[in-house]
PDB file of N, CA and C in Angstrom:
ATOM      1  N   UNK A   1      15.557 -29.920 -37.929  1.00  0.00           N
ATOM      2  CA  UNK A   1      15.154 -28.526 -37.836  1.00  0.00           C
ATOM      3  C   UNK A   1      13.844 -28.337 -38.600  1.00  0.00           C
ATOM      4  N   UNK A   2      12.725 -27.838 -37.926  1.00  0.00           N
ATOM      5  CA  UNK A   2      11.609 -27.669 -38.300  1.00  0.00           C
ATOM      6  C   UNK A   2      11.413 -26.098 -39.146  1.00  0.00           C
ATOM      7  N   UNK A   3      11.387 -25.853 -39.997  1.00  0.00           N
ATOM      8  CA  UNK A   3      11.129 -24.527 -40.745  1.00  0.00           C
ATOM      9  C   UNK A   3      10.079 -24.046 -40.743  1.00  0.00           C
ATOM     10  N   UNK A   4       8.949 -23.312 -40.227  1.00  0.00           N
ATOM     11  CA  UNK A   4       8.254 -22.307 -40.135  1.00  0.00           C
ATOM     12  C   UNK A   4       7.573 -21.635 -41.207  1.00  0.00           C
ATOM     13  N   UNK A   5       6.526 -21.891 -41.822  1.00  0.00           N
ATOM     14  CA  UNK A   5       6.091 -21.033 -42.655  1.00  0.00           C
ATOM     15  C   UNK A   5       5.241 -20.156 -42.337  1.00  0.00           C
ATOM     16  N   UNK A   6       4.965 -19.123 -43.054  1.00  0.00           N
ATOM     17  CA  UNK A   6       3.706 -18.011 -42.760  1.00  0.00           C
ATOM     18  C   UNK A   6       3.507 -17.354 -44.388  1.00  0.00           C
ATOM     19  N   UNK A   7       2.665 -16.448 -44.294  1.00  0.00           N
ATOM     20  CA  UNK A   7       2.008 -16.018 -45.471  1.00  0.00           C
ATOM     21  C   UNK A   7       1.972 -14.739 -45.468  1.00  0.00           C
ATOM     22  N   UNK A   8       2.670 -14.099 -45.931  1.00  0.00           N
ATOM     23  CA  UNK A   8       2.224 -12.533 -47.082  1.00  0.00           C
ATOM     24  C   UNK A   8       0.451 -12.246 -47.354  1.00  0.00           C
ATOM     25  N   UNK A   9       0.133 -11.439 -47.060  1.00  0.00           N
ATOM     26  CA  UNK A   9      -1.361 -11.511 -47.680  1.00  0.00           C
ATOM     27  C   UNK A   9      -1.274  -9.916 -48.045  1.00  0.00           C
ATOM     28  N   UNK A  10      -1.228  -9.747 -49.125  1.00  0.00           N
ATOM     29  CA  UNK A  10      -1.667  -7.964 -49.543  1.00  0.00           C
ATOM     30  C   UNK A  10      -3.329  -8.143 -50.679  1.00  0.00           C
ATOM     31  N   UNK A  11      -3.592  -6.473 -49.993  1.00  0.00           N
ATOM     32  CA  UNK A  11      -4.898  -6.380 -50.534  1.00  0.00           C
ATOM     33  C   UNK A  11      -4.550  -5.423 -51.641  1.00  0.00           C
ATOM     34  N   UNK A  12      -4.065  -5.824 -53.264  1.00  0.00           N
ATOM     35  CA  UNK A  12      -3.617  -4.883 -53.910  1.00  0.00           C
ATOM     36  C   UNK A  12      -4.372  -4.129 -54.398  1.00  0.00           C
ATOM     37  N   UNK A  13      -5.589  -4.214 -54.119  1.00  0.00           N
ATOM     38  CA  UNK A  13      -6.682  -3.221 -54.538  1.00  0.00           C
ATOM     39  C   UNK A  13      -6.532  -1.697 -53.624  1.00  0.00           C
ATOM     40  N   UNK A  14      -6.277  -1.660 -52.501  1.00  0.00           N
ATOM     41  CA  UNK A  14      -5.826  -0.509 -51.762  1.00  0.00           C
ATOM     42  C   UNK A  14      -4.929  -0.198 -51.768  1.00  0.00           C
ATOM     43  N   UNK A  15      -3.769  -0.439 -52.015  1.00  0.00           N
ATOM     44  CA  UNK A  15      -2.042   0.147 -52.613  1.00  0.00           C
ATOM     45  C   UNK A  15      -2.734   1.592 -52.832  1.00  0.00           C
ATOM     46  N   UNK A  16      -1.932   2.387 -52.247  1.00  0.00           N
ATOM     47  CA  UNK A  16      -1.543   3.383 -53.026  1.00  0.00           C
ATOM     48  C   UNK A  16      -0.481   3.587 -53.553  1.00  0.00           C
ATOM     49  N   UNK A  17       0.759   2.894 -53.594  1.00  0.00           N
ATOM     50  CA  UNK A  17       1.501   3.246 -54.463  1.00  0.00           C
ATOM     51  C   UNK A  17       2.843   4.104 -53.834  1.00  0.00           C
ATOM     52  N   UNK A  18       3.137   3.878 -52.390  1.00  0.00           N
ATOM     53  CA  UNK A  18       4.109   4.890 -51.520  1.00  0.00           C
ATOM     54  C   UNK A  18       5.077   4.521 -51.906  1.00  0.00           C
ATOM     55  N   UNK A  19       5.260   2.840 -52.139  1.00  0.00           N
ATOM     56  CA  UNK A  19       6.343   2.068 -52.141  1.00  0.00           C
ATOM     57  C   UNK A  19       7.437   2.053 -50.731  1.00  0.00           C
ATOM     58  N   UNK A  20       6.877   2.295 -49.840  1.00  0.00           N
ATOM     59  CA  UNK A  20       7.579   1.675 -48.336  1.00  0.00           C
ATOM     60  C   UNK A  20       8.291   0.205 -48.451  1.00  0.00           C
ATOM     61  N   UNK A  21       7.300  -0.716 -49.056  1.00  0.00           N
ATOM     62  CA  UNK A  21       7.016  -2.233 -48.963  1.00  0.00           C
ATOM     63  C   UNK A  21       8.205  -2.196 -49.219  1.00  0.00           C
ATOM     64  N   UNK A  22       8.568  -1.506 -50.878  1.00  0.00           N
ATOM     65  CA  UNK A  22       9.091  -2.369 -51.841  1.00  0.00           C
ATOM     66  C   UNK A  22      10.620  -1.413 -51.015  1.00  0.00           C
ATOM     67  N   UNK A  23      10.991  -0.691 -50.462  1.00  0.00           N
ATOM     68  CA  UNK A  23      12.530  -0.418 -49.865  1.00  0.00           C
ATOM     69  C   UNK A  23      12.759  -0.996 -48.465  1.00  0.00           C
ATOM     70  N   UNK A  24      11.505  -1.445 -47.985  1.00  0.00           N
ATOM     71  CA  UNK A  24      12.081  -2.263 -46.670  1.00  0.00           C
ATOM     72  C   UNK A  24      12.083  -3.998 -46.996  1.00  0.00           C
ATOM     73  N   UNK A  25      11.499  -4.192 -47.819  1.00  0.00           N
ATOM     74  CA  UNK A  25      11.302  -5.348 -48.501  1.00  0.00           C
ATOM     75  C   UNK A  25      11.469  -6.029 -50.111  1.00  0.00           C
ATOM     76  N   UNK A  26      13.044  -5.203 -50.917  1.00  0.00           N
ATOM     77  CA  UNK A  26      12.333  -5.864 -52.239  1.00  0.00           C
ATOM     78  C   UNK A  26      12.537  -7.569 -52.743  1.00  0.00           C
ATOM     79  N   UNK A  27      12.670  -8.301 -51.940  1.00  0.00           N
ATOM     80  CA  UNK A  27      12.670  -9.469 -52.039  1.00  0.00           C
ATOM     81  C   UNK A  27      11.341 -10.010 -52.144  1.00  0.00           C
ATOM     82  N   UNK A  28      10.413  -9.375 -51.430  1.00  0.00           N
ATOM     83  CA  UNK A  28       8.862  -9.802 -51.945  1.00  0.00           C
ATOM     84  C   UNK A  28       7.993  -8.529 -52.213  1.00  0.00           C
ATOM     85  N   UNK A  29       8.627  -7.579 -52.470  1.00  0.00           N
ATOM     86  CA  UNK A  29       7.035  -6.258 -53.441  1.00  0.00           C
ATOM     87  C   UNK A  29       8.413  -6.426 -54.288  1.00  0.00           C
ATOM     88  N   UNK A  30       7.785  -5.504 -55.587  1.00  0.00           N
ATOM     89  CA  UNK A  30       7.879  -4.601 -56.392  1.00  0.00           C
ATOM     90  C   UNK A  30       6.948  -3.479 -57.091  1.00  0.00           C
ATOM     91  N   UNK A  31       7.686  -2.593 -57.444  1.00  0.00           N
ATOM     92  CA  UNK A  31       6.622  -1.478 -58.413  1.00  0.00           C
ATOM     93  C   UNK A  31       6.027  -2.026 -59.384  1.00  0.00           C
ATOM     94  N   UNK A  32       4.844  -2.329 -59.994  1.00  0.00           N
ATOM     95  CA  UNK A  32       4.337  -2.434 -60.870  1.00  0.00           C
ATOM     96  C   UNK A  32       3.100  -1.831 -61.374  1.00  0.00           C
ATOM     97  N   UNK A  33       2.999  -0.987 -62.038  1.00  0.00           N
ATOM     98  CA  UNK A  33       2.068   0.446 -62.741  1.00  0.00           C
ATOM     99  C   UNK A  33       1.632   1.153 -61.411  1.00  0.00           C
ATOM    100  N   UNK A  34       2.690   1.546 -61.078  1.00  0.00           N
ATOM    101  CA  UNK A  34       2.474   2.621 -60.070  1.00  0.00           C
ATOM    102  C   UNK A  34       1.795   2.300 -58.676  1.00  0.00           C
ATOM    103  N   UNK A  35       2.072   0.948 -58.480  1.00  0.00           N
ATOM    104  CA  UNK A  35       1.142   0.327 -57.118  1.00  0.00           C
ATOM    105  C   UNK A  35       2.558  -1.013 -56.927  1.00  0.00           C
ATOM    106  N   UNK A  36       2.183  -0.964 -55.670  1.00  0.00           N
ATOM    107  CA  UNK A  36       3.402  -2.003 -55.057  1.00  0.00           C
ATOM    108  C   UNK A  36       2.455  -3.409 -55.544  1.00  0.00           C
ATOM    109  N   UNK A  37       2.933  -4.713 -55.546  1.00  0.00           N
ATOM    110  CA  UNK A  37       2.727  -5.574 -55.520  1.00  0.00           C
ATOM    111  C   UNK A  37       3.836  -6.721 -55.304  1.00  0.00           C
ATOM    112  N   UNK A  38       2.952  -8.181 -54.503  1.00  0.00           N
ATOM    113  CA  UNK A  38       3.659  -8.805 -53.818  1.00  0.00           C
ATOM    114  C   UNK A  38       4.134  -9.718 -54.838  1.00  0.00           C
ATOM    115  N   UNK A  39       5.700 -10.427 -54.917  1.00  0.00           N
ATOM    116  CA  UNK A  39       6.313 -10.594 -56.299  1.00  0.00           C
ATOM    117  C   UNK A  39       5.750 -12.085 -56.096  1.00  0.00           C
ATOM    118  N   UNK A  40       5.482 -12.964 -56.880  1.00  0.00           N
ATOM    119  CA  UNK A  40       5.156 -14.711 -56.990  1.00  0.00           C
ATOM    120  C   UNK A  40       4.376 -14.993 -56.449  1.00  0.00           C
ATOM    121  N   UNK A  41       3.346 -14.219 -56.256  1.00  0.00           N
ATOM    122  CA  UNK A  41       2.228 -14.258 -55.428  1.00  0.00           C
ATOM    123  C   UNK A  41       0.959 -15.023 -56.282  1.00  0.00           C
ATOM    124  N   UNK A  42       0.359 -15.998 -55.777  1.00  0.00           N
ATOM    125  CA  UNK A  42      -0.826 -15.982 -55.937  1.00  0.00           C
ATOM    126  C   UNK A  42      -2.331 -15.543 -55.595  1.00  0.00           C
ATOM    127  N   UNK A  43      -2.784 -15.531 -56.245  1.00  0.00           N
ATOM    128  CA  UNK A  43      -4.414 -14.417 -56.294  1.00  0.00           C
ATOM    129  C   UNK A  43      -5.453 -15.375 -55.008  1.00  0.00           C
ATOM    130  N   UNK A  44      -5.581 -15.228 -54.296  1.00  0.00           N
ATOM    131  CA  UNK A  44      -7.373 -15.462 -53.170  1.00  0.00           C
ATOM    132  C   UNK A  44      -7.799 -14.577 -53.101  1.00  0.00           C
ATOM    133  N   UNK A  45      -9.248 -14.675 -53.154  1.00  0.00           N
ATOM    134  CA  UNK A  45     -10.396 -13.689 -53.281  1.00  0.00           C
ATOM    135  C   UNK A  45      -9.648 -12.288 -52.898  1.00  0.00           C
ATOM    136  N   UNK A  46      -9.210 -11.782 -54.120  1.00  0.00           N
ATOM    137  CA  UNK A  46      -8.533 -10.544 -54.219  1.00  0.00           C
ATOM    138  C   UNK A  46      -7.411  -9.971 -53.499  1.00  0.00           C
ATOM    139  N   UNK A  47      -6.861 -10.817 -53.268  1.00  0.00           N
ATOM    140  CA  UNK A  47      -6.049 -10.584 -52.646  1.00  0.00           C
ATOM    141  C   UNK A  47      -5.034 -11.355 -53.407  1.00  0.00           C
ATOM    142  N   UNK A  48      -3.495 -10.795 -52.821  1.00  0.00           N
ATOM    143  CA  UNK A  48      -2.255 -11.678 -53.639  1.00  0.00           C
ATOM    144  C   UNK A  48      -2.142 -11.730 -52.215  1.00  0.00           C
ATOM    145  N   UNK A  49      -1.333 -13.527 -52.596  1.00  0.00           N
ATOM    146  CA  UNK A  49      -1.114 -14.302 -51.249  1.00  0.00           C
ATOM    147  C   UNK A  49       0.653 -15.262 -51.914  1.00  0.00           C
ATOM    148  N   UNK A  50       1.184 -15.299 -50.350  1.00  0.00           N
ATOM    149  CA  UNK A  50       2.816 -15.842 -51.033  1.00  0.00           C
ATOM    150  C   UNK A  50       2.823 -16.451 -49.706  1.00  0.00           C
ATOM    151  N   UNK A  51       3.026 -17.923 -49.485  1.00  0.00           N
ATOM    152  CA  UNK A  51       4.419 -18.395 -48.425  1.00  0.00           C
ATOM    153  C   UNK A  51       5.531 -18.477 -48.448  1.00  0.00           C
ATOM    154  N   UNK A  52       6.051 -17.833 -47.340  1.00  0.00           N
ATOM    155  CA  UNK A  52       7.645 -18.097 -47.183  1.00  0.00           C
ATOM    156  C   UNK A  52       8.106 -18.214 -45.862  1.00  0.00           C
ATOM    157  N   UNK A  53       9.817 -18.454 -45.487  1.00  0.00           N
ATOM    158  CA  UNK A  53       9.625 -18.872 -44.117  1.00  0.00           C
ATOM    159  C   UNK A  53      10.405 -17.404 -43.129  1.00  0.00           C
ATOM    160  N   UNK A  54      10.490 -16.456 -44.463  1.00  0.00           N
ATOM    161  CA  UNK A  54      11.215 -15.201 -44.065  1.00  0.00           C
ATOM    162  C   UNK A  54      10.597 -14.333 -43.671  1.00  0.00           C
ATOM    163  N   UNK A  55       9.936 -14.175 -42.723  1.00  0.00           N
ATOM    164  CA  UNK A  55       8.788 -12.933 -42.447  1.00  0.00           C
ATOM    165  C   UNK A  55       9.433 -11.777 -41.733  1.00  0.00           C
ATOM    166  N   UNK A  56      10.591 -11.945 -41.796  1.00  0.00           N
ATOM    167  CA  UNK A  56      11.021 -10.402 -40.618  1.00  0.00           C
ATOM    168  C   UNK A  56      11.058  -9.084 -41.811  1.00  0.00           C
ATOM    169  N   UNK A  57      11.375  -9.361 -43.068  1.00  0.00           N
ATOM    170  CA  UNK A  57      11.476  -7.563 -43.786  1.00  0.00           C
ATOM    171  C   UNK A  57      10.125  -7.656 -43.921  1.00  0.00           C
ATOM    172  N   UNK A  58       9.103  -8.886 -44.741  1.00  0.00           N
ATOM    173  CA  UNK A  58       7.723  -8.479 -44.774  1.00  0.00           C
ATOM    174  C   UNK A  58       6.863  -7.845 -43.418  1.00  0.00           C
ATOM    175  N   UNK A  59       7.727  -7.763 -42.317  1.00  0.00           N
ATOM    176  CA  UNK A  59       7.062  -7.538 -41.176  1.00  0.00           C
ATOM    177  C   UNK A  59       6.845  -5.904 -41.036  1.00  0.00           C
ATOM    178  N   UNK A  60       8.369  -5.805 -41.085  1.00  0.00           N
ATOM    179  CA  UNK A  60       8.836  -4.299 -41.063  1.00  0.00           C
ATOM    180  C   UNK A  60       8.067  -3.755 -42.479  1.00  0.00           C
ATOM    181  N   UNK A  61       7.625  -4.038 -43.381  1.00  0.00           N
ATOM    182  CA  UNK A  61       6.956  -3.159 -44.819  1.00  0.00           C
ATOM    183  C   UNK A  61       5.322  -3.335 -44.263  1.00  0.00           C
ATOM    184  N   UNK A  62       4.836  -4.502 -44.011  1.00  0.00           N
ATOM    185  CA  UNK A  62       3.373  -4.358 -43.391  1.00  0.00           C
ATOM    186  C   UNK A  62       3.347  -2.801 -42.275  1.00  0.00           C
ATOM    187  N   UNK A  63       4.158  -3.246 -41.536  1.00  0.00           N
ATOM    188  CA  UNK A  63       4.177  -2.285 -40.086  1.00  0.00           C
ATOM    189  C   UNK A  63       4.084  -0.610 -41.115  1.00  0.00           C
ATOM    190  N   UNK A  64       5.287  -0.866 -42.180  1.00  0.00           N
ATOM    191  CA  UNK A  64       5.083   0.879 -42.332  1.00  0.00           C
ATOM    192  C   UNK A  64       4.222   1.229 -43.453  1.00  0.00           C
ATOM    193  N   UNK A  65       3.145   0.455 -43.650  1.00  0.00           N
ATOM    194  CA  UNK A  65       1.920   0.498 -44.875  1.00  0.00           C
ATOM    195  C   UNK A  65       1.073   1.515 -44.165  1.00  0.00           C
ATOM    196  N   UNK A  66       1.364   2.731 -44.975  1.00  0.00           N
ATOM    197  CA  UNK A  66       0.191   4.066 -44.643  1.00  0.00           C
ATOM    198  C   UNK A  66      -1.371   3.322 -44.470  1.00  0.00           C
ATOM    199  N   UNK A  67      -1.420   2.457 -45.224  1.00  0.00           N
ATOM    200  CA  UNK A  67      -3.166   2.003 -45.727  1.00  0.00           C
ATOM    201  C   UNK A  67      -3.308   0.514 -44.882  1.00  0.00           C
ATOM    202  N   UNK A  68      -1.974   0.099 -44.771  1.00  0.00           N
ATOM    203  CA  UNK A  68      -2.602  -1.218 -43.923  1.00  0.00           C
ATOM    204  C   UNK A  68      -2.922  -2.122 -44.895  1.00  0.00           C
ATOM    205  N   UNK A  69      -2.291  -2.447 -46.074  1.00  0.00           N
ATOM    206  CA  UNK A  69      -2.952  -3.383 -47.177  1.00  0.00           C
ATOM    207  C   UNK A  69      -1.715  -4.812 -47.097  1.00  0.00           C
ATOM    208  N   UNK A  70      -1.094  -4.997 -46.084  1.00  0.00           N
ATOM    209  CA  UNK A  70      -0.429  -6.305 -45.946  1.00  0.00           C
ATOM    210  C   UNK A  70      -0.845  -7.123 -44.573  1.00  0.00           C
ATOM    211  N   UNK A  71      -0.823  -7.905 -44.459  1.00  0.00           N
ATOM    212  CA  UNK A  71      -0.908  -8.917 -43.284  1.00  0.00           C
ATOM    213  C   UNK A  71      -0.064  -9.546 -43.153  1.00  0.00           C
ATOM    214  N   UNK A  72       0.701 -10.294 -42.352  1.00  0.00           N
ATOM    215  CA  UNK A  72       1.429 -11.060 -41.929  1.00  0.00           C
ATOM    216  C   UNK A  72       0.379 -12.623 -41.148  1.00  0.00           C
ATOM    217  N   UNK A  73       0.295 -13.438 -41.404  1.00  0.00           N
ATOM    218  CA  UNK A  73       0.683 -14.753 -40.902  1.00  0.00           C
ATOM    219  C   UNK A  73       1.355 -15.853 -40.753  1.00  0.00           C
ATOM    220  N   UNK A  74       1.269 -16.283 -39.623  1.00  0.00           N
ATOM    221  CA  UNK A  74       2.575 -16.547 -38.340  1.00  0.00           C
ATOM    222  C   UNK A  74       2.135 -18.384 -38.145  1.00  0.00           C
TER     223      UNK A  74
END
């Protein structure tokens, strides 16, 4: 069985802070000073970046981001 990875990409500089992410998803956001952020994430050019092979709740929290500050890759 071949496992599948993809990548989380949030731009935490645009968070505002709705916290959508973090109730359709808290396995990868949490609240932290009033702005969502992606949990074990590492930093690329400003951005926090995470692989994992679970992308269906990160899918559904990208989809309901007022600002559009997550990506999904597949």
């Amino acid at each position: 069985m071949v496992i599948r990875m993809g990548k989380i990409i949030q731009r935490h500089n645009e968070c505002i802070g709705c916290g959508a992410c973090v109730a359709l998803d808290s396995e990868n956001f949490e609240m932290d000073g009033g702005q969502a952020k992606l949990k074990n994430a590492t930093e690329s050019n400003g951005n926090l970046v995470k692989e994992t092979s679970n992308l269906e709740n990160a899918k559904n929290a990208a989809n309901a981001c007022p600002v559009k500050c997550i990506e999904i890759e597949e």
